[in-house]
Protein backbone atom coordinates (compact mmCIF):
# COMPACT_ATOMS: atom_id res chain seq x y z
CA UNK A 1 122.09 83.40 67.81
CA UNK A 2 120.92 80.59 65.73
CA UNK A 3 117.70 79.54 66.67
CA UNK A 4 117.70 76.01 65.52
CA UNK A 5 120.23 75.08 67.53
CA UNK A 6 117.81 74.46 70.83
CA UNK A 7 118.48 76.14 74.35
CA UNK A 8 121.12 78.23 74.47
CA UNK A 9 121.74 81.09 76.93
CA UNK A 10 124.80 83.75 78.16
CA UNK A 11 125.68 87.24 78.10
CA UNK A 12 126.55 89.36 74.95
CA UNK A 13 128.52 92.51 75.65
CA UNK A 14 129.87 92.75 71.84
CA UNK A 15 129.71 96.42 70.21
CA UNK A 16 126.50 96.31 67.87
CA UNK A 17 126.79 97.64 64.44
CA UNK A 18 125.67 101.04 62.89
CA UNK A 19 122.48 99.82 60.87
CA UNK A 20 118.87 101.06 59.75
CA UNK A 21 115.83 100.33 61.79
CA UNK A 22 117.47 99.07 65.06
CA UNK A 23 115.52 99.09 68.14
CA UNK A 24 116.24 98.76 72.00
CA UNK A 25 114.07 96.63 73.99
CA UNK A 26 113.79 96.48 77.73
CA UNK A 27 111.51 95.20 80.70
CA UNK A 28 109.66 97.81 82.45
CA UNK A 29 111.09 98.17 85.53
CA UNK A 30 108.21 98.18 87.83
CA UNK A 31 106.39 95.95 86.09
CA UNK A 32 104.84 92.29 86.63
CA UNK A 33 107.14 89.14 87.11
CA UNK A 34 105.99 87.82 83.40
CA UNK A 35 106.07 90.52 80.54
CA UNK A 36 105.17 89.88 76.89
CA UNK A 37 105.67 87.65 75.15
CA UNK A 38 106.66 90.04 71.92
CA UNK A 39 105.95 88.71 68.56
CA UNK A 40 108.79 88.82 66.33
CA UNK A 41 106.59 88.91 63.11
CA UNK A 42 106.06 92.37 64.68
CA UNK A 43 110.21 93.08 63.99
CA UNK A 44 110.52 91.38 60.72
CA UNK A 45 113.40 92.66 59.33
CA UNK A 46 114.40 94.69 61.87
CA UNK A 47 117.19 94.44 64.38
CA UNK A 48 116.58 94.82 68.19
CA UNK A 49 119.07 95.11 70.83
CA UNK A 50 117.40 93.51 73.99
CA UNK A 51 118.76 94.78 77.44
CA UNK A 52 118.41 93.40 80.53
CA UNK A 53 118.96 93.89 84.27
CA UNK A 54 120.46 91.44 86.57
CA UNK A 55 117.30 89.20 87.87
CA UNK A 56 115.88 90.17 84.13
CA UNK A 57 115.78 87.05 81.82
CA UNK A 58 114.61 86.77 78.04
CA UNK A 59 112.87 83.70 76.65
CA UNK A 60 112.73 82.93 72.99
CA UNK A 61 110.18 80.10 72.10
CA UNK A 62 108.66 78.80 68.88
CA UNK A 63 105.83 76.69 68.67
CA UNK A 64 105.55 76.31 72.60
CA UNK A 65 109.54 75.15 72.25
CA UNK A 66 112.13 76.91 74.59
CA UNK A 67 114.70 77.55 72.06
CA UNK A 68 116.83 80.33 74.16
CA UNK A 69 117.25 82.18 77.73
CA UNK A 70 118.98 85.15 77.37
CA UNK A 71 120.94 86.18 80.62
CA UNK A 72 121.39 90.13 81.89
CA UNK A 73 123.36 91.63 79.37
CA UNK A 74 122.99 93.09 75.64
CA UNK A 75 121.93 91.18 73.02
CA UNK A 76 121.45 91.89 69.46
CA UNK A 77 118.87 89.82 67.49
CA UNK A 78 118.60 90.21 63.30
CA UNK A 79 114.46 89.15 63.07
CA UNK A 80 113.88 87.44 59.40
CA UNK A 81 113.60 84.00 57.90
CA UNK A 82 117.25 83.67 57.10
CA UNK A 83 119.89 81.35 58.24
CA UNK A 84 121.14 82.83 61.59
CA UNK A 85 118.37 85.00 61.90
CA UNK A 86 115.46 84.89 64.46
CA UNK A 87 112.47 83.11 62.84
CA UNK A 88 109.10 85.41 63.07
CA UNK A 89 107.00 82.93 64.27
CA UNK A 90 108.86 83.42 67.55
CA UNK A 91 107.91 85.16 70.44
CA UNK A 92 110.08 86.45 73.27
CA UNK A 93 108.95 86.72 77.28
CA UNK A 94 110.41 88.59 79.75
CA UNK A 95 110.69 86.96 83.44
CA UNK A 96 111.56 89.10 86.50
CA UNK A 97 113.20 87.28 89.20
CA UNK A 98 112.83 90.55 91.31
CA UNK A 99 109.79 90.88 90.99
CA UNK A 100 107.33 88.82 93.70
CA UNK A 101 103.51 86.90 93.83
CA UNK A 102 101.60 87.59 97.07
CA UNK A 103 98.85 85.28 98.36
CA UNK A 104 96.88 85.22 101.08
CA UNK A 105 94.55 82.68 102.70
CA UNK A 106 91.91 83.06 105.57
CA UNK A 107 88.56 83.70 106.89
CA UNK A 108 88.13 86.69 104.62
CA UNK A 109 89.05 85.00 101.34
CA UNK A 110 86.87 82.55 99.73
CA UNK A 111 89.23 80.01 100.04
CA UNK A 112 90.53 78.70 103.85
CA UNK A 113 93.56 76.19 104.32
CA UNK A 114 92.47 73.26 106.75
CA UNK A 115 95.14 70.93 108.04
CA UNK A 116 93.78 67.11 108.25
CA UNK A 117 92.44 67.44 111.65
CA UNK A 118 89.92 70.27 110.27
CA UNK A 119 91.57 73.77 112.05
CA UNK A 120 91.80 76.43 109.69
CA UNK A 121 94.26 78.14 109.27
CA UNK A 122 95.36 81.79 107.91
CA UNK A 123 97.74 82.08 105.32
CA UNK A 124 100.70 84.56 103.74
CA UNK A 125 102.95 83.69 101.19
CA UNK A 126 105.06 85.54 98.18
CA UNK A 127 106.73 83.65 95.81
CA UNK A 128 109.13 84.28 92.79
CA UNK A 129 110.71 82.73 89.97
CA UNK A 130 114.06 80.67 91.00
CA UNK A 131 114.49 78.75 87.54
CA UNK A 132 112.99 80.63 84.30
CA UNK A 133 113.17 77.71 81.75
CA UNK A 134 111.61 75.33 84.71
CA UNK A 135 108.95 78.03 85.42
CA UNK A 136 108.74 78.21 80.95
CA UNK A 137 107.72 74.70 80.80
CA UNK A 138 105.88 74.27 84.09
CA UNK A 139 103.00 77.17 83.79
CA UNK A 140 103.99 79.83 81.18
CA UNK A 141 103.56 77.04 77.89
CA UNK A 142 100.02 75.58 80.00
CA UNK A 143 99.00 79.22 79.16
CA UNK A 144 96.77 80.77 76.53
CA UNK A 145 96.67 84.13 78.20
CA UNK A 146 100.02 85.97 80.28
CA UNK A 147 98.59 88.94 81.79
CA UNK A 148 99.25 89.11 85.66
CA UNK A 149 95.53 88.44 87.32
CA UNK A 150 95.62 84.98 84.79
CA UNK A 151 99.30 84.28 86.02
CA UNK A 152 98.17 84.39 89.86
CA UNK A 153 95.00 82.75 89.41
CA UNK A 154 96.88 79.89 87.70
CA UNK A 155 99.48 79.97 90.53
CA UNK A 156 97.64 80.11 93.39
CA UNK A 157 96.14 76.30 93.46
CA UNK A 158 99.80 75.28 92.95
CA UNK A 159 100.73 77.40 95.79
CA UNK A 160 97.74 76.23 98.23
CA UNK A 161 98.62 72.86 97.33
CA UNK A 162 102.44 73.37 98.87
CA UNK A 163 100.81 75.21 101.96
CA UNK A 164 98.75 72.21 102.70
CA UNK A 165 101.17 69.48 101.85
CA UNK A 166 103.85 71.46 104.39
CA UNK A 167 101.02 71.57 107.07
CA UNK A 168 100.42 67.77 106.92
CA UNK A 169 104.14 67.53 107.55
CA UNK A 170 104.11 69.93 110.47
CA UNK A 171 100.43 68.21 111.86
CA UNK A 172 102.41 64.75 112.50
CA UNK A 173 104.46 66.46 115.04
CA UNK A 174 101.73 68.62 117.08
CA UNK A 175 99.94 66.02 118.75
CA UNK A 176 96.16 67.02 117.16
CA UNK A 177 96.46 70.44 119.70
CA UNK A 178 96.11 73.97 118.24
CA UNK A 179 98.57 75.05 120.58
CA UNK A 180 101.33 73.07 119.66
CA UNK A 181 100.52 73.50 115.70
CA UNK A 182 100.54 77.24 116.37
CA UNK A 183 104.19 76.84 118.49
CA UNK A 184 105.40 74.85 115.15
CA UNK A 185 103.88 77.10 112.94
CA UNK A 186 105.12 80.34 114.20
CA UNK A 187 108.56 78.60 113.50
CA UNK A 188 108.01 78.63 110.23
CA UNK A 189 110.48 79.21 107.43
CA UNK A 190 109.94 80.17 104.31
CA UNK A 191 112.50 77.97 102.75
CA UNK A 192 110.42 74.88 104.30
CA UNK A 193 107.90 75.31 101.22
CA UNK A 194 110.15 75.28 98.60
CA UNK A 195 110.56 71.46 98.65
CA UNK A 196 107.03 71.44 97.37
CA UNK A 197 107.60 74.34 94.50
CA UNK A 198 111.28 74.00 93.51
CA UNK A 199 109.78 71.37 90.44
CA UNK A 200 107.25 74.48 89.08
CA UNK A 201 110.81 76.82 89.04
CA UNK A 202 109.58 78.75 92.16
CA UNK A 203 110.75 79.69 95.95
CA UNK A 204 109.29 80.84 98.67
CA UNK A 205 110.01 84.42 99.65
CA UNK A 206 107.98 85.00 102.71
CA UNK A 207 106.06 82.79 104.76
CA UNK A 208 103.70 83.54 107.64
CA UNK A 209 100.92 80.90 109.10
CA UNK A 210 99.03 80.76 112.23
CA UNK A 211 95.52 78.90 113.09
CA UNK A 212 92.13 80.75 113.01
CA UNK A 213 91.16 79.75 116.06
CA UNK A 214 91.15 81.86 119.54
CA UNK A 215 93.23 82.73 121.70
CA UNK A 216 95.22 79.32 123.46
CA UNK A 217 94.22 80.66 127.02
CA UNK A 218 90.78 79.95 126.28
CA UNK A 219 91.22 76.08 125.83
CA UNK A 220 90.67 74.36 129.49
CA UNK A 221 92.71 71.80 128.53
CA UNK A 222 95.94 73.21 128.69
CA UNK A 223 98.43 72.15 131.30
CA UNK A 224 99.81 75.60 133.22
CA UNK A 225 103.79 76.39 132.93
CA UNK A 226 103.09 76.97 128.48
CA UNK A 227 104.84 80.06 127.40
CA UNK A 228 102.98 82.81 126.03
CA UNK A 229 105.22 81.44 123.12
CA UNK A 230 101.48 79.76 121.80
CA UNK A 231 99.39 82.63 122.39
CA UNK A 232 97.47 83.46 118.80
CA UNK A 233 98.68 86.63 117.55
């Protein structure tokens, strides 16, 4: 792969060669969504073939600029400062599309979703990555730090921000009422919030939302004949 020649990505099956100080470089399996990145200054001189899983993804950037995605597959990367050859000033990121975000929201957690009106309401979400080179230049390059706790905490704004934007939505069709807001959102899909995270390279996994407040037996104001449908679980 040249390097200079900007994005590039696909699969490499080829047979490698018989050579000296060749290494074999994969994601760990169990680990966190975002892995590395590996400096190839590290593996000057040295040839490394990089294998990955299906929903595994390699990303080559130099100088905060995406040059490659490397798709499941081997591939076999000469690291030096000659033509054709991986520059060392590179570094290489692994993304798992497998792996999954979890976030949660309520009157435990420091932080409470409101709707407009003022209800809270409690929160559960996973997302993972859909696009890798989206989810490259949308939070991995705003980063100076890639380890998993800096990853969610830079995430999870992003994510509240989508919650509450997809609860506005839902609040113009419940009539003010916690009961009806907890009818719409116990209808809840999780591919409703992806509208709102699709542009960061992200989707929705699992979704689950209902208000804080009690029980909707306990509001006098409810007309009889409501199914238990609304009752706060």
């Amino acid at each position: 792969m040249n390097s200079n020649q900007g994005l590039n990505s696909g699969r490499d099956w080829g047979a490698v060669p018989l050579r000296q100080n060749q290494h074999e470089w994969t994601m760990e399996a169990d680990g966190p969504m975002v892995q590395g990145p590996l400096d190839m200054e590290f593996l000057r001189g040295q040839r490394i073939s990089l294998v990955l899983d299906e929903g595994q993804y390699g990303l080559m950037v130099r100088k905060n600029i995406l040059k490659a995605v490397y798709l499941d597959g081997a591939h076999y990367l000469d690291i030096g400062s000659s033509p054709g050859q991986i520059p060392t000033d590179s570094h290489l990121f692994f993304l798992s599309t497998d792996q999954a975000i979890h976030f949660s929201w309520g009157k435990k957690h420091q932080e409470v979703i409101t709707t407009q009106s003022g209800t809270s309401v409690i929160c559960q979400c996973s997302v993972r990555i859909e696009k890798p080179a989206r989810f490259y230049h949308r939070t991995l390059r705003e980063l100076n730090q890639w380890d998993p706790e800096t990853i969610e905490n830079h995430l999870k704004p992003l994510v509240s921000k989508a919650l509450r934007s997809l609860l506005d939505q839902i609040c113009e069709h419940s009539h003010h009422h916690d009961a009806s807001l907890q009818s719409n959102l116990m209808a809840l899909s999780p591919s409703q919030l992806d509208e709102f995270l699709t542009d960061h390279g992200l989707y929705c996994e699992s979704l689950a939302a209902y208000t804080a407040s009690g029980p909707v037996e306990n509001y006098e104001d409810l007309r009889a004949g409501q199914t238990t449908d609304l009752l706060h679980n």
